[in-house]
PDB file of N, CA and C in Angstrom:
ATOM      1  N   UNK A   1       1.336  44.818 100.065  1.00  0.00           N
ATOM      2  CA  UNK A   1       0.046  45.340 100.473  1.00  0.00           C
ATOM      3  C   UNK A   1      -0.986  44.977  99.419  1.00  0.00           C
ATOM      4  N   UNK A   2      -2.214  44.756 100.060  1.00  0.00           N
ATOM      5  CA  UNK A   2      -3.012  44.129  98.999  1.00  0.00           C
ATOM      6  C   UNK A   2      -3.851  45.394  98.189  1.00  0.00           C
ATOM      7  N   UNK A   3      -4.388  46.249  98.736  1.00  0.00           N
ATOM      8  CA  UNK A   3      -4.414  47.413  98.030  1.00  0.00           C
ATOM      9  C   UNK A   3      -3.331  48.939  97.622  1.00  0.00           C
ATOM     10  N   UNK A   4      -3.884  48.774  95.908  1.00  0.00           N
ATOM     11  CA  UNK A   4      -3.309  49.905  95.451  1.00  0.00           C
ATOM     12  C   UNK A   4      -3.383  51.324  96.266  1.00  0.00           C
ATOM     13  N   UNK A   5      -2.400  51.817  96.162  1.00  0.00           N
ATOM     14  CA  UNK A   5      -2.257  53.101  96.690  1.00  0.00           C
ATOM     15  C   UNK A   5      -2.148  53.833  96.094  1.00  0.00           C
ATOM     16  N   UNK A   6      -3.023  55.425  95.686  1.00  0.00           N
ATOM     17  CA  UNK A   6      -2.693  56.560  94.657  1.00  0.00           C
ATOM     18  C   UNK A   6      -1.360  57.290  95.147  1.00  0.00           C
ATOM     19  N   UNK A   7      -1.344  58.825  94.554  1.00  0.00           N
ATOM     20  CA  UNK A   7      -0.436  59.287  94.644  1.00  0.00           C
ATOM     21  C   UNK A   7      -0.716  60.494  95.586  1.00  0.00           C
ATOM     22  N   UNK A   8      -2.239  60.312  95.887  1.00  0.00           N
ATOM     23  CA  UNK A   8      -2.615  61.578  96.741  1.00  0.00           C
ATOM     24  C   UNK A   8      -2.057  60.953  97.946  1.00  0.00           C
ATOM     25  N   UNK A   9      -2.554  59.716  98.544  1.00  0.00           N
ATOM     26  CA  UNK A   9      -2.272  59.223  99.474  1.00  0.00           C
ATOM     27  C   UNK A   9      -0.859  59.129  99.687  1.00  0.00           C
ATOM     28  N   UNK A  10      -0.395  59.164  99.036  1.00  0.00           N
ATOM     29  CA  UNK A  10       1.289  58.782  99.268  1.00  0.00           C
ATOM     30  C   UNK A  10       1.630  59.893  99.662  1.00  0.00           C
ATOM     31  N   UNK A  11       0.951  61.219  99.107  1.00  0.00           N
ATOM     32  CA  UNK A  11       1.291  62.336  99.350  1.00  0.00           C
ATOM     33  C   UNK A  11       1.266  62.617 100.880  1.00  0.00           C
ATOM     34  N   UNK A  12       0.007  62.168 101.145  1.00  0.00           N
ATOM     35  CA  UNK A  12      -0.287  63.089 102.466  1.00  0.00           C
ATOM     36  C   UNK A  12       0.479  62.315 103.144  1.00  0.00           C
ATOM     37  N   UNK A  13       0.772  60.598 102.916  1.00  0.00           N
ATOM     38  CA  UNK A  13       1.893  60.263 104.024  1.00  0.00           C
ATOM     39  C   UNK A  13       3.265  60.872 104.191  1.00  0.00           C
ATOM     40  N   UNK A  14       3.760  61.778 102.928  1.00  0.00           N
ATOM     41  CA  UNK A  14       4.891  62.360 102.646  1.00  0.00           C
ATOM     42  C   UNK A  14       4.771  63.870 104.274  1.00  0.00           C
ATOM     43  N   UNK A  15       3.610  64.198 103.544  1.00  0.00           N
ATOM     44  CA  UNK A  15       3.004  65.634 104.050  1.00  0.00           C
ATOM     45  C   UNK A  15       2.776  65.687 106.112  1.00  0.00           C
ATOM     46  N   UNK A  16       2.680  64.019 106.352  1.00  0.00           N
ATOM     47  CA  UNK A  16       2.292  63.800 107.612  1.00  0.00           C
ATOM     48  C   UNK A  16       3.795  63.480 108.475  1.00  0.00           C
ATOM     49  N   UNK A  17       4.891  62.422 108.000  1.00  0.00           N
ATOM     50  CA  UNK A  17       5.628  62.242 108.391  1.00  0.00           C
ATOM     51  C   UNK A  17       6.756  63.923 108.565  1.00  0.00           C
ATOM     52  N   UNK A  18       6.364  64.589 107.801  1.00  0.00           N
ATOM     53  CA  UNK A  18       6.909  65.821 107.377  1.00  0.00           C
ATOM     54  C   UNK A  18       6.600  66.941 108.820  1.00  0.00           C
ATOM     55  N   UNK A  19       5.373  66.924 109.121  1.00  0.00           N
ATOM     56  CA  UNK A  19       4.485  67.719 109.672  1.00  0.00           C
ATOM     57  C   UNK A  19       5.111  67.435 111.364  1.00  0.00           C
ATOM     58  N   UNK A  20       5.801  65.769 111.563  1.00  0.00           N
ATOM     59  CA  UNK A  20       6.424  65.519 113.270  1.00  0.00           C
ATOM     60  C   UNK A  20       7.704  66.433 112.945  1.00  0.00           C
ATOM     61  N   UNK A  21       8.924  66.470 111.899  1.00  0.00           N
ATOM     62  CA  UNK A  21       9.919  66.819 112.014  1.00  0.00           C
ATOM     63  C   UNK A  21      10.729  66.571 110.404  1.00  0.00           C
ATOM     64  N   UNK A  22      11.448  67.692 110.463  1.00  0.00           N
ATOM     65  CA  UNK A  22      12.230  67.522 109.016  1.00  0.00           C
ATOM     66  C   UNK A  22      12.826  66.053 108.718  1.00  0.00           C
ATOM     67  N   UNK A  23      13.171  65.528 107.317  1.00  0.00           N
ATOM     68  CA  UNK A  23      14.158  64.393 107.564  1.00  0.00           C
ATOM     69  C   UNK A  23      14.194  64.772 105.824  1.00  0.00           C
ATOM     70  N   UNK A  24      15.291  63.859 105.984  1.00  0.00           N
ATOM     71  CA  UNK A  24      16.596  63.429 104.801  1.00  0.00           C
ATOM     72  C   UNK A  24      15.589  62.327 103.717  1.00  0.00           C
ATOM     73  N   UNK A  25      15.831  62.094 102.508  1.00  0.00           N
ATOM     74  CA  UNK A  25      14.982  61.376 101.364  1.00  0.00           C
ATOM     75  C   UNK A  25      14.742  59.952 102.070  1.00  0.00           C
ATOM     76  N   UNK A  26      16.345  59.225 102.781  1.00  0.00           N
ATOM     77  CA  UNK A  26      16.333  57.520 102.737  1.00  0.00           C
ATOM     78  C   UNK A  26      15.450  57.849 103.985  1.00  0.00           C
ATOM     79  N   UNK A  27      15.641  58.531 104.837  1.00  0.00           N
ATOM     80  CA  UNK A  27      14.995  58.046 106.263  1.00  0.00           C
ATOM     81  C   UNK A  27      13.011  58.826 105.980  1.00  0.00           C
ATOM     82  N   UNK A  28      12.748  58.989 104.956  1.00  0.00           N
ATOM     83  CA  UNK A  28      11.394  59.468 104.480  1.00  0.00           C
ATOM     84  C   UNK A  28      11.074  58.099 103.941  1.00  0.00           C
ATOM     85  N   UNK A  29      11.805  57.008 103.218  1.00  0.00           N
ATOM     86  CA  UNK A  29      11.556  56.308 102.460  1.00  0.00           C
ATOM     87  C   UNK A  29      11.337  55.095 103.223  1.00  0.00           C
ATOM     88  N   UNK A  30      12.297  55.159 104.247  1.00  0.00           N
ATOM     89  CA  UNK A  30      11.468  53.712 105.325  1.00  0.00           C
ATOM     90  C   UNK A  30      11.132  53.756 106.004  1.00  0.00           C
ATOM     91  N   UNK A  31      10.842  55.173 106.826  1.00  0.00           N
ATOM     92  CA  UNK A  31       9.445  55.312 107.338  1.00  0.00           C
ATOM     93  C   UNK A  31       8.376  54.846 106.407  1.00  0.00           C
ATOM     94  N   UNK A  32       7.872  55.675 104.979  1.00  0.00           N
ATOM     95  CA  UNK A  32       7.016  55.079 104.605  1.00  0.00           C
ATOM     96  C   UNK A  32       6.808  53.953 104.045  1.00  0.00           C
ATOM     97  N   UNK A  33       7.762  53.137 103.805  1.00  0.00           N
ATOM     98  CA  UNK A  33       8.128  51.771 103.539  1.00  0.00           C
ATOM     99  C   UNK A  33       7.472  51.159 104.988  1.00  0.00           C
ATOM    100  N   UNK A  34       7.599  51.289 106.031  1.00  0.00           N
ATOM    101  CA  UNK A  34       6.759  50.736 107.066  1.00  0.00           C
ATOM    102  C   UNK A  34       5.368  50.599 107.012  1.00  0.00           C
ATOM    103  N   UNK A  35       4.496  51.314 106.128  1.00  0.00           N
ATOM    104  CA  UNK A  35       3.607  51.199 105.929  1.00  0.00           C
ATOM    105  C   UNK A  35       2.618  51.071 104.650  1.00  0.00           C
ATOM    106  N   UNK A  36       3.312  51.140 103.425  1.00  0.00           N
ATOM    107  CA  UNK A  36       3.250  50.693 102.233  1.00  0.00           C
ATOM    108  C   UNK A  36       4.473  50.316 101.724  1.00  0.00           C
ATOM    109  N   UNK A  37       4.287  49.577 100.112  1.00  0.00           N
ATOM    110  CA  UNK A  37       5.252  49.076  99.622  1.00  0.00           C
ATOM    111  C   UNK A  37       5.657  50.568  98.316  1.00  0.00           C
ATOM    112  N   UNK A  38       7.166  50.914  98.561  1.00  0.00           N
ATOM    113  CA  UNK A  38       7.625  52.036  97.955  1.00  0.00           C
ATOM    114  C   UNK A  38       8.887  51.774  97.821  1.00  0.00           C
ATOM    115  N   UNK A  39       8.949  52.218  96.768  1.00  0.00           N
ATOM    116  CA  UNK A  39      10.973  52.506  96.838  1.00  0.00           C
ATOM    117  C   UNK A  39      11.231  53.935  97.247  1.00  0.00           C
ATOM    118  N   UNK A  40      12.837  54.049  96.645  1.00  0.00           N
ATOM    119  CA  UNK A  40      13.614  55.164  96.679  1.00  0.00           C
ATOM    120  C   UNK A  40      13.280  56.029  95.293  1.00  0.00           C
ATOM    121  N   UNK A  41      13.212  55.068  94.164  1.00  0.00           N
ATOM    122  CA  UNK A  41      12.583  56.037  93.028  1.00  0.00           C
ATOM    123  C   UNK A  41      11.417  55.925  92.449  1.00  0.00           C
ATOM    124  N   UNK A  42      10.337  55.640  93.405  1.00  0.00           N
ATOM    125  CA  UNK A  42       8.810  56.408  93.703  1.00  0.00           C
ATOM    126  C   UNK A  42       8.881  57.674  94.592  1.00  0.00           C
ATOM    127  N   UNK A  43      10.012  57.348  95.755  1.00  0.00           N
ATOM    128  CA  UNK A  43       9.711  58.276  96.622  1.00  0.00           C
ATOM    129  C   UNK A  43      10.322  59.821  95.713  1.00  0.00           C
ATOM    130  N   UNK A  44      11.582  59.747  95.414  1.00  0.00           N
ATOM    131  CA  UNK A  44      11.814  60.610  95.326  1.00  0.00           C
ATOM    132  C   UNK A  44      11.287  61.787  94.275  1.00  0.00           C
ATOM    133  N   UNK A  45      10.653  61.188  92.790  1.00  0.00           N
ATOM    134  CA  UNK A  45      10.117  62.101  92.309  1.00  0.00           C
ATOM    135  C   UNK A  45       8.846  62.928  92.880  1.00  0.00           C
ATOM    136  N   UNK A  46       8.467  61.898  94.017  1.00  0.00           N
ATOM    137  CA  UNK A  46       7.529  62.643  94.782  1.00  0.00           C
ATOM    138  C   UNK A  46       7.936  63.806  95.490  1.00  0.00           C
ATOM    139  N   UNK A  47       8.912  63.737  96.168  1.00  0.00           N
ATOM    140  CA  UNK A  47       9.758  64.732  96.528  1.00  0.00           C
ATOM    141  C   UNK A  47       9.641  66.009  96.091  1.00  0.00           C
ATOM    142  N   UNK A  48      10.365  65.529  94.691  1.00  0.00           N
ATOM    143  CA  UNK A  48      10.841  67.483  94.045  1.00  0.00           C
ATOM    144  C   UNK A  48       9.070  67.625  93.460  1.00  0.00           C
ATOM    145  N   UNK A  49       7.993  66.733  93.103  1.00  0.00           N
ATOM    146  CA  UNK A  49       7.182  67.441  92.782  1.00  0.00           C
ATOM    147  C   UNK A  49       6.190  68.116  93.811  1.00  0.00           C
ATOM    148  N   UNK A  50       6.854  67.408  95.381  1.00  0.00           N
ATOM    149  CA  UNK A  50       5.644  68.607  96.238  1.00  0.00           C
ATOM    150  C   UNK A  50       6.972  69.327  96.553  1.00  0.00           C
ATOM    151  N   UNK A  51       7.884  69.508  96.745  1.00  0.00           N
ATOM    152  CA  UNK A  51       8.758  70.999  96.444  1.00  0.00           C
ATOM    153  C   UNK A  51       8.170  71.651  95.152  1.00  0.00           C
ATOM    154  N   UNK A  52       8.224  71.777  94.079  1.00  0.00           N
ATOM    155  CA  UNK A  52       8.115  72.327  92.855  1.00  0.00           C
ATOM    156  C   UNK A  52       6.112  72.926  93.547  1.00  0.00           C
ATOM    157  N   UNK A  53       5.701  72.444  93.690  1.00  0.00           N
ATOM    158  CA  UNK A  53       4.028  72.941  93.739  1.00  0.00           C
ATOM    159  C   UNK A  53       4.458  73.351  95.436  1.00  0.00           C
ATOM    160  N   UNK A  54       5.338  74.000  96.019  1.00  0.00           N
ATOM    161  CA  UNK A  54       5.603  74.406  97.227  1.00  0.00           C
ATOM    162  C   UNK A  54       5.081  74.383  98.550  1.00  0.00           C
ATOM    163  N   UNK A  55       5.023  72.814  98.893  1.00  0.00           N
ATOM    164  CA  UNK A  55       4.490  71.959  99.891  1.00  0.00           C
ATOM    165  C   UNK A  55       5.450  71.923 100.600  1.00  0.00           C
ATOM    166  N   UNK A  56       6.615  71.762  99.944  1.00  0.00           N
ATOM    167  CA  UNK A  56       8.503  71.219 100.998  1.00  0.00           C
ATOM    168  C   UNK A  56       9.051  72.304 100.080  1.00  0.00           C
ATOM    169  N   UNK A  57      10.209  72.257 101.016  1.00  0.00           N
ATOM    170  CA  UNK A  57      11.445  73.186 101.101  1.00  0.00           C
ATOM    171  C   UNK A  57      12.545  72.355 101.514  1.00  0.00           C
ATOM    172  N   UNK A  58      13.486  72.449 100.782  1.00  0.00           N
ATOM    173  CA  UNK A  58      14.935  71.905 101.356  1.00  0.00           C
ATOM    174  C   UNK A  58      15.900  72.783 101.535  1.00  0.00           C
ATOM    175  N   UNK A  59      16.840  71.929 102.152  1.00  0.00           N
ATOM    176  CA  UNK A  59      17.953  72.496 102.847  1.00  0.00           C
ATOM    177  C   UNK A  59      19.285  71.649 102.763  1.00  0.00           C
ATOM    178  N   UNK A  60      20.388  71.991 102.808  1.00  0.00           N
ATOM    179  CA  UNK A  60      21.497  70.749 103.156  1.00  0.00           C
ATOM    180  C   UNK A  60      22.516  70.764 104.433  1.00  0.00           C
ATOM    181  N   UNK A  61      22.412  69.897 104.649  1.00  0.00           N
ATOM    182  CA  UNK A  61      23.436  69.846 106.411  1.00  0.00           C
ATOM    183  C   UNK A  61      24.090  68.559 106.106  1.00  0.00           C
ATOM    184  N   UNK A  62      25.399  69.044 106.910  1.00  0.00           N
ATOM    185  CA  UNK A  62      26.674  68.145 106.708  1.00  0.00           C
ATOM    186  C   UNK A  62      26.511  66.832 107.934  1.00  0.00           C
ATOM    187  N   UNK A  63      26.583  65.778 107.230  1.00  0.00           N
ATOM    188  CA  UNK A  63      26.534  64.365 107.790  1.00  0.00           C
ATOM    189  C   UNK A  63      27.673  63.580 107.640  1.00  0.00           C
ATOM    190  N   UNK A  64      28.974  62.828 108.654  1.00  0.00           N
ATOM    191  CA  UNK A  64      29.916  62.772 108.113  1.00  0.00           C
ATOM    192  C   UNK A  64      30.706  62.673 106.849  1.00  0.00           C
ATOM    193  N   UNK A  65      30.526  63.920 106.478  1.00  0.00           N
ATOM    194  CA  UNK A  65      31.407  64.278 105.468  1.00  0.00           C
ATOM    195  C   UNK A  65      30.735  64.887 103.916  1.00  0.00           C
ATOM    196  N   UNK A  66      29.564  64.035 104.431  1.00  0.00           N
ATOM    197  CA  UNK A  66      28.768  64.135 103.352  1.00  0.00           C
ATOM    198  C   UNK A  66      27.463  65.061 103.046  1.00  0.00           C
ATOM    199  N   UNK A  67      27.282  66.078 102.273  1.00  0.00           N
ATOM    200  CA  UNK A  67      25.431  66.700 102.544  1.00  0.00           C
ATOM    201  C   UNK A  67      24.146  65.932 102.146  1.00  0.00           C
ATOM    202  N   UNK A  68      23.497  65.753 102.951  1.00  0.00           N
ATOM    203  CA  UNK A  68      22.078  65.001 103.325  1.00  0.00           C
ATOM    204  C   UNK A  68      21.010  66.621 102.799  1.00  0.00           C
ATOM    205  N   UNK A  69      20.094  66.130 102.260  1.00  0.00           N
ATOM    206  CA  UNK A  69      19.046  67.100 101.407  1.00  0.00           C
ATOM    207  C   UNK A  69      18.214  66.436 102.355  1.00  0.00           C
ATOM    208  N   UNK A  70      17.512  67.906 103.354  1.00  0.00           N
ATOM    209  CA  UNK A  70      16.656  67.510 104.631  1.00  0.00           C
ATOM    210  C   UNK A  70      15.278  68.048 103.864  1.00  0.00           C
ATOM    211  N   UNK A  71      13.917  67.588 104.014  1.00  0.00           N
ATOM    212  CA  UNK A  71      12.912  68.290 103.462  1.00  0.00           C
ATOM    213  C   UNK A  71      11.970  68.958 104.490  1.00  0.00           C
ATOM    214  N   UNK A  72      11.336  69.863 104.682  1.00  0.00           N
ATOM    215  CA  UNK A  72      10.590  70.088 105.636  1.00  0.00           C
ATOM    216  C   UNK A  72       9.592  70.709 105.122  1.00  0.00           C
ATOM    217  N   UNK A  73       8.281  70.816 105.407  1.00  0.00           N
ATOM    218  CA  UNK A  73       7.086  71.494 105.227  1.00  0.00           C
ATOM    219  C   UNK A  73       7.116  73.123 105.121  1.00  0.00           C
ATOM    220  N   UNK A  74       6.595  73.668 104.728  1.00  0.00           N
ATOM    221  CA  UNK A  74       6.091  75.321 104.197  1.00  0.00           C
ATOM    222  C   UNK A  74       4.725  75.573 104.631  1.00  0.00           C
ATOM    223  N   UNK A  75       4.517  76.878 104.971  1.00  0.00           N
ATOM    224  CA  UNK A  75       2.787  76.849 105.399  1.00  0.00           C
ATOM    225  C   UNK A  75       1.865  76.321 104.654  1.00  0.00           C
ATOM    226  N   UNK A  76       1.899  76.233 103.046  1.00  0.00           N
ATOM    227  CA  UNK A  76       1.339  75.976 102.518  1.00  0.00           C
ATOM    228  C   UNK A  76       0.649  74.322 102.233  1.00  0.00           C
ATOM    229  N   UNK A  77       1.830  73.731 102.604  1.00  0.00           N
ATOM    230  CA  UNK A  77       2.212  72.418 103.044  1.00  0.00           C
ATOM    231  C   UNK A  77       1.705  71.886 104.380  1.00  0.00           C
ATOM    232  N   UNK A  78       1.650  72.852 105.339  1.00  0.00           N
ATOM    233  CA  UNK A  78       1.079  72.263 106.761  1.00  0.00           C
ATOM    234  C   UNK A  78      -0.439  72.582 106.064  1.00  0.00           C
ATOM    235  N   UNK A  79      -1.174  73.490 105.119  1.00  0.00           N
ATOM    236  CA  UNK A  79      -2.281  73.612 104.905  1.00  0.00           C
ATOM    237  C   UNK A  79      -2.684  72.337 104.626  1.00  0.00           C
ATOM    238  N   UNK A  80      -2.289  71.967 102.667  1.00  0.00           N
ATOM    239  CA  UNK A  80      -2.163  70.904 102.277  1.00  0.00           C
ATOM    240  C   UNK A  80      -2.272  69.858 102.729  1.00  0.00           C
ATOM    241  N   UNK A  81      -1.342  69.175 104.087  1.00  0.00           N
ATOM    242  CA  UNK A  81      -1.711  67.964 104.990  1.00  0.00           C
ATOM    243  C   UNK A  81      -2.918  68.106 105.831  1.00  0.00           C
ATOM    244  N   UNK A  82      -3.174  69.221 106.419  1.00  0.00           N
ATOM    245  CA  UNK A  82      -4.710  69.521 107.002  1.00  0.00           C
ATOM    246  C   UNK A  82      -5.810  69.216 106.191  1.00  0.00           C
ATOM    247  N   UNK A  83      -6.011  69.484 104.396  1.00  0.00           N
ATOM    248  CA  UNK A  83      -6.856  68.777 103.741  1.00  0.00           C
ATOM    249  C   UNK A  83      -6.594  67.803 103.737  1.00  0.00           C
ATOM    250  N   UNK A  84      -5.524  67.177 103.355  1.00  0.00           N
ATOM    251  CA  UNK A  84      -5.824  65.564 103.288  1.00  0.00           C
ATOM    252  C   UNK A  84      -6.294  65.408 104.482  1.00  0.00           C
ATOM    253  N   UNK A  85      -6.064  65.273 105.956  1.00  0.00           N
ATOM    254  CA  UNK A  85      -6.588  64.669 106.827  1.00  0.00           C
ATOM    255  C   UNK A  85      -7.951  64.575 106.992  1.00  0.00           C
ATOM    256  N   UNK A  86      -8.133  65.594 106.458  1.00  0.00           N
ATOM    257  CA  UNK A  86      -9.870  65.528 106.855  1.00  0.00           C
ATOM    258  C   UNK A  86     -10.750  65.416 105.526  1.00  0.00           C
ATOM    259  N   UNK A  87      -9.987  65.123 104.374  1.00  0.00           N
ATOM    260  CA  UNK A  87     -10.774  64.096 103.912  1.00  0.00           C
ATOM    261  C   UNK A  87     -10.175  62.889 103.795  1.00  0.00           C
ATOM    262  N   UNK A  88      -9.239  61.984 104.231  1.00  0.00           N
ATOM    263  CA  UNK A  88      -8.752  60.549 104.627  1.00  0.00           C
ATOM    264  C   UNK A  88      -9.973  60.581 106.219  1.00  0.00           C
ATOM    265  N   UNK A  89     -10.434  61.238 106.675  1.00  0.00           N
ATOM    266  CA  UNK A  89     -11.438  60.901 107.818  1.00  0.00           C
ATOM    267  C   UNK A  89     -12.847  60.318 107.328  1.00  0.00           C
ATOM    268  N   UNK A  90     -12.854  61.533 106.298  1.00  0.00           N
ATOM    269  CA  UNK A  90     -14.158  61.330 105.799  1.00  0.00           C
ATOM    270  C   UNK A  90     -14.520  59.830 104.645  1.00  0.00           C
ATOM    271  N   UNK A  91     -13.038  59.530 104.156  1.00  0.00           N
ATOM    272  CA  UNK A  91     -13.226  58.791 103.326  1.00  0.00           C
ATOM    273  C   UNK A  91     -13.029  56.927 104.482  1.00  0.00           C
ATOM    274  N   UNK A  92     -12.070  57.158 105.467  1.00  0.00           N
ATOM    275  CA  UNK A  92     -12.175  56.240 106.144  1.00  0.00           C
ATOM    276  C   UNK A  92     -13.796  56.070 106.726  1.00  0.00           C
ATOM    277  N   UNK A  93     -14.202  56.842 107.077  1.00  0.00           N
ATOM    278  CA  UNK A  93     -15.386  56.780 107.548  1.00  0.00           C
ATOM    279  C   UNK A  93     -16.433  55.493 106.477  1.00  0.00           C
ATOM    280  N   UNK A  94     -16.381  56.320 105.584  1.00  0.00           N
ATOM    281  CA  UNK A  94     -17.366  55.303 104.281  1.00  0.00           C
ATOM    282  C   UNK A  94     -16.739  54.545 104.190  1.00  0.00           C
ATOM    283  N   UNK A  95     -15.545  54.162 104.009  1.00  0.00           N
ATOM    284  CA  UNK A  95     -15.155  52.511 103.755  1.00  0.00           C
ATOM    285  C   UNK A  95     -15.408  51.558 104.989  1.00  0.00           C
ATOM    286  N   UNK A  96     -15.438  52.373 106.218  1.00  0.00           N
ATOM    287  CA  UNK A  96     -15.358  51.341 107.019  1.00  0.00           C
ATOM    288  C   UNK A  96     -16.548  51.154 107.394  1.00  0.00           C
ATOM    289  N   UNK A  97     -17.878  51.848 107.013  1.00  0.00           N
ATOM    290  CA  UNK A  97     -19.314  51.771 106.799  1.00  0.00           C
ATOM    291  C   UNK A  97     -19.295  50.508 106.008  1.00  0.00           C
ATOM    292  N   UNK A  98     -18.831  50.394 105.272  1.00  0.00           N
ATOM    293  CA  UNK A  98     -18.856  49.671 104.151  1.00  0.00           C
ATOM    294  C   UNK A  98     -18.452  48.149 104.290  1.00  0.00           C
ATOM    295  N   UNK A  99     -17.133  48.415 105.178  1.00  0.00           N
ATOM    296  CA  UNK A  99     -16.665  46.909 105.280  1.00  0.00           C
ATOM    297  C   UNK A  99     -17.264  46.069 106.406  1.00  0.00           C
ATOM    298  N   UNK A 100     -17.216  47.207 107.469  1.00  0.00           N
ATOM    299  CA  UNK A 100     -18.248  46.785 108.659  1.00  0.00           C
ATOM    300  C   UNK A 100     -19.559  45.878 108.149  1.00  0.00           C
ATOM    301  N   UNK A 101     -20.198  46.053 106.966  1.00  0.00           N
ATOM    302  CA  UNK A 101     -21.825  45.540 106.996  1.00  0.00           C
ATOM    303  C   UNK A 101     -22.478  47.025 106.140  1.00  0.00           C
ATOM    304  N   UNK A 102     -22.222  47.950 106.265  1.00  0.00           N
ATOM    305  CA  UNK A 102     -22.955  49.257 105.761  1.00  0.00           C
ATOM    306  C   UNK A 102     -23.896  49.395 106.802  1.00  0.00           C
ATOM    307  N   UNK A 103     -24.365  50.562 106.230  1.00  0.00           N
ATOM    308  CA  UNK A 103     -25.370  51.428 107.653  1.00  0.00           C
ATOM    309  C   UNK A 103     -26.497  50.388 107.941  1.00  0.00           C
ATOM    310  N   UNK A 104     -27.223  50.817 108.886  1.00  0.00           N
ATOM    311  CA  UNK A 104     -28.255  49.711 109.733  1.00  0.00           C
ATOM    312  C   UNK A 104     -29.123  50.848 109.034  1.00  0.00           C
ATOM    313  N   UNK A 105     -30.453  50.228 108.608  1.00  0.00           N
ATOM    314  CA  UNK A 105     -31.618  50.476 107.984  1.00  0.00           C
ATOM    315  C   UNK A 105     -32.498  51.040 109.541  1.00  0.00           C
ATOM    316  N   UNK A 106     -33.113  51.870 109.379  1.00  0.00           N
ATOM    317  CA  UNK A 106     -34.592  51.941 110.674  1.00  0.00           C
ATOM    318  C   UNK A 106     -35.430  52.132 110.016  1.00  0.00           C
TER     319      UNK A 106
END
């Protein structure tokens, strides 16, 4: 990808994919791998630090044989992704003012 990506943004993609349905670290990681360039250990310290500031909550469920650490959102967390969205609106808005030509003068 040709532009850098912060860590807010990464966040709210954490916070959005979160917000359709719980999932497990690898299947968080290529989802968002579909749409930026990330690993497994970018993703995951992201992880325990929106658990730790109590955005996600985990859980463990048995997958043959093995326990899978599922993450899912907290109210505080469905809050959290509601700000980002609406300022990723506001901020799409101005960039694409921007790339478009910028505003028309009257």
């Amino acid at each position: 990808m040709l532009f850098q990506l912060g860590s807010s943004l990464l966040d709210a993609c954490v916070l959005s994919i979160l917000r359709k349905e719980d999932a497990y670290g690898y299947k968080l990681t290529q989802e968002v791998k579909e749409v930026m360039d990330v690993s497994e250990s970018t993703l995951y310290p992201v992880l325990r630090r929106l658990t730790k500031e109590g955005y996600l909550q985990t859980y463990d469920q048995q997958h043959e044989g093995r326990n899978r650490r599922y993450y899912s959102l907290t109210e505080q967390g469905k809050e959290q992704y509601y700000l980002y969205l609406e300022a990723w609106k506001d901020f799409y808005e101005r960039i694409n003012t921007i790339m478009e030509g910028g505003k028309q003068h009257e």
